[in-house]
Structure formats: structure tokens, C-alpha cells
C-alpha atoms as a PDB file:
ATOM      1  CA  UNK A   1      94.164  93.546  98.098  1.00  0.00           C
ATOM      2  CA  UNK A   2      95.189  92.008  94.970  1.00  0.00           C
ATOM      3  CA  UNK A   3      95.223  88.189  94.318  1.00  0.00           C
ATOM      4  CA  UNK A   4      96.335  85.530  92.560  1.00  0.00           C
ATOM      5  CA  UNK A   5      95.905  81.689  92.510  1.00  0.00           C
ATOM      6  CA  UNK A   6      98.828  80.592  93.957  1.00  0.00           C
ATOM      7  CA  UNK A   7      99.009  83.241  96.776  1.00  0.00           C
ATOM      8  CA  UNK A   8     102.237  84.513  95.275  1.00  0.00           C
ATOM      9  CA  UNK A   9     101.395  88.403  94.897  1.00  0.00           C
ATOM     10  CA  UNK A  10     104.112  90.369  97.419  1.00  0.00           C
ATOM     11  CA  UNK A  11     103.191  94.036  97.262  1.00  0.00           C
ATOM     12  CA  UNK A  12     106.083  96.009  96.734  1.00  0.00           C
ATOM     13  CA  UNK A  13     105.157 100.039  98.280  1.00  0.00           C
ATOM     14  CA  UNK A  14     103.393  99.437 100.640  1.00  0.00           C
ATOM     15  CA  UNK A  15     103.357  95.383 102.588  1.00  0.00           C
ATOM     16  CA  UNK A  16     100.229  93.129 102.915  1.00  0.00           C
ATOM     17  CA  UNK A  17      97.499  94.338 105.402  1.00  0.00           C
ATOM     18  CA  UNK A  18      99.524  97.801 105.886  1.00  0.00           C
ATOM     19  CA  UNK A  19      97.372 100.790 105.528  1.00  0.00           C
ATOM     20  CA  UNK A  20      99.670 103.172 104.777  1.00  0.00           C
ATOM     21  CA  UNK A  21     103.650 104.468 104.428  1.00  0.00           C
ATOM     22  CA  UNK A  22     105.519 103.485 107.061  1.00  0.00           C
ATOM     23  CA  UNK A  23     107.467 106.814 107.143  1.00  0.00           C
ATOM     24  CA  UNK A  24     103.763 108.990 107.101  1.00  0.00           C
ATOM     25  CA  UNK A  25     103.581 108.697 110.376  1.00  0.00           C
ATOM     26  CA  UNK A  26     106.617 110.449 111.137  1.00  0.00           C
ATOM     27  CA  UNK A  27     106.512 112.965 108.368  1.00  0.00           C
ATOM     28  CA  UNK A  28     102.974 114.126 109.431  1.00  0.00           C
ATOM     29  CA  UNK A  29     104.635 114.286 113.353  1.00  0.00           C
ATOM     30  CA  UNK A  30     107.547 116.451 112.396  1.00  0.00           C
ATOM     31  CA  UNK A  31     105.288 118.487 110.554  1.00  0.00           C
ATOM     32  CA  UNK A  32     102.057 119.105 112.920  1.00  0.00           C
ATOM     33  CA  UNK A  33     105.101 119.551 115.710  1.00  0.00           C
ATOM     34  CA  UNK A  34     105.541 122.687 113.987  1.00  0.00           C
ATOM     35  CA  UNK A  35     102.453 124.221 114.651  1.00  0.00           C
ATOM     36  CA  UNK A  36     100.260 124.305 111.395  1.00  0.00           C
ATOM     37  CA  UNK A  37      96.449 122.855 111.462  1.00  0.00           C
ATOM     38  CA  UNK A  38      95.522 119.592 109.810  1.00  0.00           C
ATOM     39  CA  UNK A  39      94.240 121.557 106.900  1.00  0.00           C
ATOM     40  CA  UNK A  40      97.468 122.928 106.792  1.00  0.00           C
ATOM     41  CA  UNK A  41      99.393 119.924 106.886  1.00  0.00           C
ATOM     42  CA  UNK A  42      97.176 118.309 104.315  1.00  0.00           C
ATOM     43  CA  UNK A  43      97.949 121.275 102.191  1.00  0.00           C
ATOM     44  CA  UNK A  44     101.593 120.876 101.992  1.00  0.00           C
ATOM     45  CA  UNK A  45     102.042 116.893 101.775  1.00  0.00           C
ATOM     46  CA  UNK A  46      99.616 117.220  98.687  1.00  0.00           C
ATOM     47  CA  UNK A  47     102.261 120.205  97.670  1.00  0.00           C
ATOM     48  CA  UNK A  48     105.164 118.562  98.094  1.00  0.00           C
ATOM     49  CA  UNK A  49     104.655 115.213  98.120  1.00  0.00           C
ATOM     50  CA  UNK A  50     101.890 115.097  94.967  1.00  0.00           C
ATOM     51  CA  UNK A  51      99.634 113.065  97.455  1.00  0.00           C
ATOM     52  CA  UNK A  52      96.528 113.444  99.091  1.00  0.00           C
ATOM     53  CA  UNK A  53      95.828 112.485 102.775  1.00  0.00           C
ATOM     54  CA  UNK A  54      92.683 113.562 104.879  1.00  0.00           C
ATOM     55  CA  UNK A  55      92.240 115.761 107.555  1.00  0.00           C
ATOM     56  CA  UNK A  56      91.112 112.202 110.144  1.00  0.00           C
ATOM     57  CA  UNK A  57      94.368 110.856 109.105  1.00  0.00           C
ATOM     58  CA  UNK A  58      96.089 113.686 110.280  1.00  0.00           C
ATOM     59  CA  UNK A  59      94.417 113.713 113.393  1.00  0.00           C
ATOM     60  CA  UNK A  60      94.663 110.151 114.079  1.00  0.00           C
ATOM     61  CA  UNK A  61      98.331 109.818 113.376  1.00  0.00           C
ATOM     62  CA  UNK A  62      98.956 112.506 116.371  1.00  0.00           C
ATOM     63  CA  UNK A  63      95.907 111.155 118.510  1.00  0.00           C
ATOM     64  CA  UNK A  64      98.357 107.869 118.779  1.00  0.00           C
ATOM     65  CA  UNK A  65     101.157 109.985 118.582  1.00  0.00           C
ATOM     66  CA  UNK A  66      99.953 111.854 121.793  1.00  0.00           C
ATOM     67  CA  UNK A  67      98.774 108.631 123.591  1.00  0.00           C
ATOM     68  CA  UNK A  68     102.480 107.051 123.413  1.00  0.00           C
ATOM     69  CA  UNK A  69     103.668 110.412 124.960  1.00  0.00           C
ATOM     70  CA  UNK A  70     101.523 110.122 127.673  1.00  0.00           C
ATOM     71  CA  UNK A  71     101.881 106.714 128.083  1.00  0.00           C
ATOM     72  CA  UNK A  72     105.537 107.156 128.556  1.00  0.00           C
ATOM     73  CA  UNK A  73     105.865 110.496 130.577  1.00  0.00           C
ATOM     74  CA  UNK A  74     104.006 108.711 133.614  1.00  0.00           C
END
């Protein structure tokens, strides 16, 4: 994380101690909900959206993604 002496430095994409997008999450959702693999997936957000996220990301994102379901359908 950038510094500076004062402390002053406010990230403007993405916000201090944030590890990615806020709106990934939800993009890579929608899009595994449709049924393509994680090599798939990685495939088309590097196609369309000129960036490059791992396959672990992918499967983390719905790992939590699956755990809230859970969580809430019981």
C-alpha cells in the first residue's frame, strides 16, 4: 500500500486494505451461475474485461458465495 508522510494517500479504485473490486464478486457469481468452469470464467473476464484473475479467486469467491447460501437456507 502506498504511503506518504502525512498519512494523506486515499486510494481512489479500489479503498485501503480492500483486496479487490467490490462488484467482482458479483460479476464472477452471475457468471459461474451460468454453468462454465473457473477456467472458463477466467477466460472471459480477461476477454472482456482486459483483466486477469486466477482460477483460486474464482473458486473462493463462490466457496463464500455457497457458505452464505447455506447459511441462510437452514
Amino acid at each position: 500500500m502506498p504511503r506518504d508522510r502525512d498519512g494523506t494517500f486515499t486510494p481512489q479504485i479500489v479503498a485501503k486494505r480492500q483486496r479487490r473490486f467490490g462488484g467482482v464478486d458479483n460479476l464472477v457469481i452471475s457468471l459461474t451461475a451460468k454453468g462454465p468452469t473457473t477456467g472458463e470464467a477466467c477466460a472471459h473476464l480477461a476477454e472482456v474485461y482486459g483483466t486477469d484473475v486466477a482460477k483460486e479467486t474464482i473458486s473462493t469467491i463462490t466457496d463464500r458465495a455457497l457458505d452464505s447460501f447455506s447459511a441462510w437456507k437452514w
